[in-house]
C-alpha atoms as a PDB file:
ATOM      1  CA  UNK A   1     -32.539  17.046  25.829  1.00  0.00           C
ATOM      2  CA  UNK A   2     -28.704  17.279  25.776  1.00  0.00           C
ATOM      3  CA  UNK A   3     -27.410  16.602  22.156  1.00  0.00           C
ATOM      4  CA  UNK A   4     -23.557  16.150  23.592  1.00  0.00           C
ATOM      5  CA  UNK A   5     -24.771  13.970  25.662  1.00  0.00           C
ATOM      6  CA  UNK A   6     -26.493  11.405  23.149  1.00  0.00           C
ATOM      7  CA  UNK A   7     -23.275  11.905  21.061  1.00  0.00           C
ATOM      8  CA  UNK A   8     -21.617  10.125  24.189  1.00  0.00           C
ATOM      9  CA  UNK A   9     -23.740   7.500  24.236  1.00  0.00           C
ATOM     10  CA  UNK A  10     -24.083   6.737  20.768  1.00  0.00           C
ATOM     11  CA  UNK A  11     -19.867   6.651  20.583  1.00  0.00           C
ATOM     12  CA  UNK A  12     -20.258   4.657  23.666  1.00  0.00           C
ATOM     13  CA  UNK A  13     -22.625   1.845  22.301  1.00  0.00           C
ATOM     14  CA  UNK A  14     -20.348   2.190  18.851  1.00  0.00           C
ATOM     15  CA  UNK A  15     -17.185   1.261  20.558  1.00  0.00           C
ATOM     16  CA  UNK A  16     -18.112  -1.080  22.983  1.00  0.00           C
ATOM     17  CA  UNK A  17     -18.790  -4.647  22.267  1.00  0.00           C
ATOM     18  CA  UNK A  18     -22.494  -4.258  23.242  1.00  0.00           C
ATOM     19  CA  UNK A  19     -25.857  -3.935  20.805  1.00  0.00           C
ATOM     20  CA  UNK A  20     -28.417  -2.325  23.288  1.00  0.00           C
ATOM     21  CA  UNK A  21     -27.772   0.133  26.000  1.00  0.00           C
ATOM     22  CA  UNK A  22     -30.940   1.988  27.891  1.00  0.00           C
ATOM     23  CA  UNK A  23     -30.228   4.697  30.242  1.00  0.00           C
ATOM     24  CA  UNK A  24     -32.909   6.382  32.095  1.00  0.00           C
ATOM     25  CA  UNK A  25     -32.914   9.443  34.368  1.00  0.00           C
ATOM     26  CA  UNK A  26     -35.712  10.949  35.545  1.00  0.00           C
ATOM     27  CA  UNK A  27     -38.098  12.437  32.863  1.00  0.00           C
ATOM     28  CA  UNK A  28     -35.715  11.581  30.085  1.00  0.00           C
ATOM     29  CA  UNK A  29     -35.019   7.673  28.408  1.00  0.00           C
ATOM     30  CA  UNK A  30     -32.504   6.865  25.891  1.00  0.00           C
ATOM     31  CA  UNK A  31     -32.658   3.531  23.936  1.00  0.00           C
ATOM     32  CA  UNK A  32     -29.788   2.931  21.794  1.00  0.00           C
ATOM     33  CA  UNK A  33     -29.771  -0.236  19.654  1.00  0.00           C
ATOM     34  CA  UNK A  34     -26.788  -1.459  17.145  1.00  0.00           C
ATOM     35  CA  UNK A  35     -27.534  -3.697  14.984  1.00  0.00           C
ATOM     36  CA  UNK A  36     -24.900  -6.064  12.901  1.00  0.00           C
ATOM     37  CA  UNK A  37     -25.228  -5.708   9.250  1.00  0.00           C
ATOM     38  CA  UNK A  38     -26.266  -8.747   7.406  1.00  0.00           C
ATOM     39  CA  UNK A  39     -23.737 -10.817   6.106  1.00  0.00           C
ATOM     40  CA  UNK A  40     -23.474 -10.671   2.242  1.00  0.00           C
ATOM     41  CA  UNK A  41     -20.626 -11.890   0.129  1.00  0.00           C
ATOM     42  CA  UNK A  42     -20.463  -9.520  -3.272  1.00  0.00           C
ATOM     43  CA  UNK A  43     -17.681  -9.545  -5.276  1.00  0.00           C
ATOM     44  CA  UNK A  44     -19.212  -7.214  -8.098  1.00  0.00           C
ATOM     45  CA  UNK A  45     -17.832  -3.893  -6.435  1.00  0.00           C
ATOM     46  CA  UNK A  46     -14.269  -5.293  -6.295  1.00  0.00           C
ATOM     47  CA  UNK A  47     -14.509  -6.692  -9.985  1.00  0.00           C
ATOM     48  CA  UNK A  48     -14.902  -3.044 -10.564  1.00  0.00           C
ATOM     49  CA  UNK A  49     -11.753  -2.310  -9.821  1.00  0.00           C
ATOM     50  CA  UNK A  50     -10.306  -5.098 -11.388  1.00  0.00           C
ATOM     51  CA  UNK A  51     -10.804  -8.295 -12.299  1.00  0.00           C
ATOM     52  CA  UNK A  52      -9.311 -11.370 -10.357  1.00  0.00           C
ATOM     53  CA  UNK A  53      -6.337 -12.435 -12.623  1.00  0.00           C
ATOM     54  CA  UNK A  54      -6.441 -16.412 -13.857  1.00  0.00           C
ATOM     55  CA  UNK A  55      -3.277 -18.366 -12.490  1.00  0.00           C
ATOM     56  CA  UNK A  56      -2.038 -20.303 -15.505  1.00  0.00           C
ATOM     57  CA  UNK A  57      -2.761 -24.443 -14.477  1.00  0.00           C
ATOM     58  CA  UNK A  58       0.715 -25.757 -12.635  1.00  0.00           C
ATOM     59  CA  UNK A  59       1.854 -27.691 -16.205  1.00  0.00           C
ATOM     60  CA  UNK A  60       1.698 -23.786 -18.253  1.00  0.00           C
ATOM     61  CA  UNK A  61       3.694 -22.189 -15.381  1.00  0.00           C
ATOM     62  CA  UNK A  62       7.503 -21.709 -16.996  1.00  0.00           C
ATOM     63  CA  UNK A  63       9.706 -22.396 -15.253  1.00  0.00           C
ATOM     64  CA  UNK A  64      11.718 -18.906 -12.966  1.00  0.00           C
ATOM     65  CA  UNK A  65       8.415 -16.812 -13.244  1.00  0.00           C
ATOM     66  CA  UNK A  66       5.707 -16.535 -10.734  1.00  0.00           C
ATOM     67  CA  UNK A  67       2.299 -16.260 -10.384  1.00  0.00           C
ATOM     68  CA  UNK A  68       0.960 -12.903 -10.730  1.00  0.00           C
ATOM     69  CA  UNK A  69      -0.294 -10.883  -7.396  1.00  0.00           C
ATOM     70  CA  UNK A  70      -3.447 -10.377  -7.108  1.00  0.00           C
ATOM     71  CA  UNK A  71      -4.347  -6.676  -7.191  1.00  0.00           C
ATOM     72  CA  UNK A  72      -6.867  -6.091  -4.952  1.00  0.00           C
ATOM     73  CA  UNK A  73      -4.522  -6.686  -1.513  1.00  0.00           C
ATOM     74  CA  UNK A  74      -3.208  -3.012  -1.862  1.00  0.00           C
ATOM     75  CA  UNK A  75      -6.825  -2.208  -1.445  1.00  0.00           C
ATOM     76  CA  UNK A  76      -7.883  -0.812   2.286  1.00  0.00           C
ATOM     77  CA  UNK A  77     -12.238  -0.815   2.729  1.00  0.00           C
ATOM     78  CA  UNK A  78     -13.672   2.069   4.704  1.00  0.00           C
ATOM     79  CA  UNK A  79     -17.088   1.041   6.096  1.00  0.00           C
ATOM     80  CA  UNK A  80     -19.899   2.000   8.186  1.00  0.00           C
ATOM     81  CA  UNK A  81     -19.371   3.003  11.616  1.00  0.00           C
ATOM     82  CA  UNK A  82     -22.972   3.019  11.890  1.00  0.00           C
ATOM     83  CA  UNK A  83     -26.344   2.600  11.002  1.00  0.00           C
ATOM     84  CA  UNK A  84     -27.350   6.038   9.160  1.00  0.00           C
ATOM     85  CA  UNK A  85     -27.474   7.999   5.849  1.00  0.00           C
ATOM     86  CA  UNK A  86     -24.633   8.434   3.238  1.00  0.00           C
ATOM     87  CA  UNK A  87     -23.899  11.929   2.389  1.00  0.00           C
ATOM     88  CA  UNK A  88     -20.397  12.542  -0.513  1.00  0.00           C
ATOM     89  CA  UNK A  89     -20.885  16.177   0.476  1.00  0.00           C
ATOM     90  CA  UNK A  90     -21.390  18.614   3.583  1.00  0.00           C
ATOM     91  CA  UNK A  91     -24.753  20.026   2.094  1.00  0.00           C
ATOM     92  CA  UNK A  92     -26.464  19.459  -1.400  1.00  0.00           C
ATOM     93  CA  UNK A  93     -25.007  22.383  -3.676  1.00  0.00           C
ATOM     94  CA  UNK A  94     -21.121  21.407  -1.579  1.00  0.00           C
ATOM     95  CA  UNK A  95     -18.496  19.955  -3.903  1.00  0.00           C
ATOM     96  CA  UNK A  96     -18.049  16.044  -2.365  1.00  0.00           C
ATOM     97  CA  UNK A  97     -15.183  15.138  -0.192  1.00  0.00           C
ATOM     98  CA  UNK A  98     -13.937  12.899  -2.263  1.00  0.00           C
ATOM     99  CA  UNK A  99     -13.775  12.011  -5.677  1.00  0.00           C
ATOM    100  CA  UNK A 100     -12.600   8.948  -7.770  1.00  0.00           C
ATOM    101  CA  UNK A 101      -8.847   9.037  -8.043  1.00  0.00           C
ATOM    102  CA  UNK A 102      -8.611  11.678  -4.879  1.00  0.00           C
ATOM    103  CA  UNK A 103      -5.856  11.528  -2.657  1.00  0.00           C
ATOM    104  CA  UNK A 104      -6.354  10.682   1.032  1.00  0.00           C
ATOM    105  CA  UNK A 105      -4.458  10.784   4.236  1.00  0.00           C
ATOM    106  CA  UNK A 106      -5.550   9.778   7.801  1.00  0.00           C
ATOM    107  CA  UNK A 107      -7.334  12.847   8.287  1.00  0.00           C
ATOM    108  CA  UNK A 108      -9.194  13.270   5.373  1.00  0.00           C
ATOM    109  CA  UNK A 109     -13.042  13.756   5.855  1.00  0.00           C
ATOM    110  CA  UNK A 110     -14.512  11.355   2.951  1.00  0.00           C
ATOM    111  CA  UNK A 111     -18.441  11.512   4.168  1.00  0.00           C
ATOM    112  CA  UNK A 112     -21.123  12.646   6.471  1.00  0.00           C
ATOM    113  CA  UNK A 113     -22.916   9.302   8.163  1.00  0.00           C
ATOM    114  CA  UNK A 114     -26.057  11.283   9.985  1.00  0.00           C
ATOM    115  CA  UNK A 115     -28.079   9.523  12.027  1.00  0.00           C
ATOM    116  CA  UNK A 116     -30.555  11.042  14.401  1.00  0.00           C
ATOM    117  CA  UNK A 117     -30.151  14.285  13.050  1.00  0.00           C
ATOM    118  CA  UNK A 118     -26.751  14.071  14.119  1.00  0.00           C
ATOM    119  CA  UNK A 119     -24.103  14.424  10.819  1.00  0.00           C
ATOM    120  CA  UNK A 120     -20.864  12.189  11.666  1.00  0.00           C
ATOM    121  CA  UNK A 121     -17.494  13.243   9.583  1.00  0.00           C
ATOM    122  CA  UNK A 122     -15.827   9.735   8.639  1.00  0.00           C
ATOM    123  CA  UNK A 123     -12.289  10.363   8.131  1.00  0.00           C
ATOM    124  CA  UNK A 124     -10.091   7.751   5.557  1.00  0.00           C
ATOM    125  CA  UNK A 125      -7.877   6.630   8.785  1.00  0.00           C
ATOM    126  CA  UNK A 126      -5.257   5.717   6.048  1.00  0.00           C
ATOM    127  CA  UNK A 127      -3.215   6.787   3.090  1.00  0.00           C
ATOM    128  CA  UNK A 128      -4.271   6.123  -0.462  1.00  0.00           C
ATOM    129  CA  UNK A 129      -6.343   6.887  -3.484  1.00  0.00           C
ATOM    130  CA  UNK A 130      -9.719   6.207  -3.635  1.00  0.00           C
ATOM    131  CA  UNK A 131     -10.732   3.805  -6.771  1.00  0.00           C
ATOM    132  CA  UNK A 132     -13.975   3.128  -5.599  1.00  0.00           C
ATOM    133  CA  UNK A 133     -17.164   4.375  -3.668  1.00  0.00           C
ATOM    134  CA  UNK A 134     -19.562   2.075  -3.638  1.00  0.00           C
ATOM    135  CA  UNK A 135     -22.651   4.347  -1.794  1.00  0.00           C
ATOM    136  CA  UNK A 136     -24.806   6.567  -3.655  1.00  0.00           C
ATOM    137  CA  UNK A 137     -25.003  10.139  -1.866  1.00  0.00           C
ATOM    138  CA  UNK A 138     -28.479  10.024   0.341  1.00  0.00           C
ATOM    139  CA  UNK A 139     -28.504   5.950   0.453  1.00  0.00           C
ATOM    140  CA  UNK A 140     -29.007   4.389   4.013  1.00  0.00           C
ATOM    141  CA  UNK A 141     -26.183   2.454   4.966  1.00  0.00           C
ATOM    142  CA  UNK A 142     -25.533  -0.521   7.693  1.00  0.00           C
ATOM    143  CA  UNK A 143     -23.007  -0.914  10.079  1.00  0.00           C
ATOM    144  CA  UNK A 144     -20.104  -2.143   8.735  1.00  0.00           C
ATOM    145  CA  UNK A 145     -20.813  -1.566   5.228  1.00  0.00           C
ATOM    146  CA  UNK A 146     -18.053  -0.847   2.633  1.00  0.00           C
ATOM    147  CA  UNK A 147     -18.271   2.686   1.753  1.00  0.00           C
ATOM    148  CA  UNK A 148     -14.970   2.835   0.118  1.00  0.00           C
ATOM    149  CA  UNK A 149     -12.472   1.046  -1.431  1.00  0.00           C
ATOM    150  CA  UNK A 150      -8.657   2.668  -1.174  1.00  0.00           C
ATOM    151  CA  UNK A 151      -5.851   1.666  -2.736  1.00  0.00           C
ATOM    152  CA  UNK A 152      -2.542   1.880  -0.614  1.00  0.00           C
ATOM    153  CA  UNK A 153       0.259   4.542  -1.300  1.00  0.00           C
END
């Protein structure tokens, strides 16, 4: 069984707007199924961060001020690129990747998704600090699932 060439078709199936592809070549069948995760609306993780402010009622607004912003829109998600396990760290006795109130780039590896025995380095894909991670290390994860929430620098 070629490894590489599952990794191919598992970044094939993840990429392309497919759930199910089956290839099958003489004594050797691959299956690979992706499912959408359920759709759940939770705002406890981002009420962690901070709670939605209260816009005064239209008759208390004085007049030349304005509302205030709301805080979370600086806030980029990471999720899931796939179904798998959570890992913080490259092995158990490793320091994490990441901590609460770590810097980030584009590059930087925040977790391990492994699935078939296969460990996947997400990388941030943007520039922040990280002021919330909302998976426990070992915890399955979904596709599409927020992993992380960073706020913008």
């Amino acid at each position: 069984m070629d490894l590489d060439l599952i990794r191919q078709i598992i970044a094939l199936v993840e990429k392309a707007e497919i759930s199910e592809l089956e290839l099958e070549e003489e004594d050797l069948r691959v299956v690979v199924k992706k499912y959408a995760a359920p759709v759940a609306v939770s705002t406890a993780p981002l009420q962690a961060i901070a709670p939605a402010p209260s816009l005064p009622a239209p008759s208390e607004t004085k007049p030349g001020t304005e509302p205030e912003t709301n805080p979370l829109e600086d806030v980029n998600v990471i999720t899931s690129r796939m179904v798998g396990t959570f890992y913080r760290a490259s092995s158990p006795d490793a320091e994490p990747f990441v901590e609460m109130g770590s810097e980030v780039r584009e590059d930087t590896v925040v977790c391990i998704l492994e699935a078939m025995k296969v460990m996947n380095e997400l990388k941030a894909g943007f520039r922040g600090k990280v002021v919330a991670i909302l998976v426990e290390n070992g915890q399955p994860v979904e596709y599409n699932q927020p992993l992380f929430h960073i706020r913008k620098s």
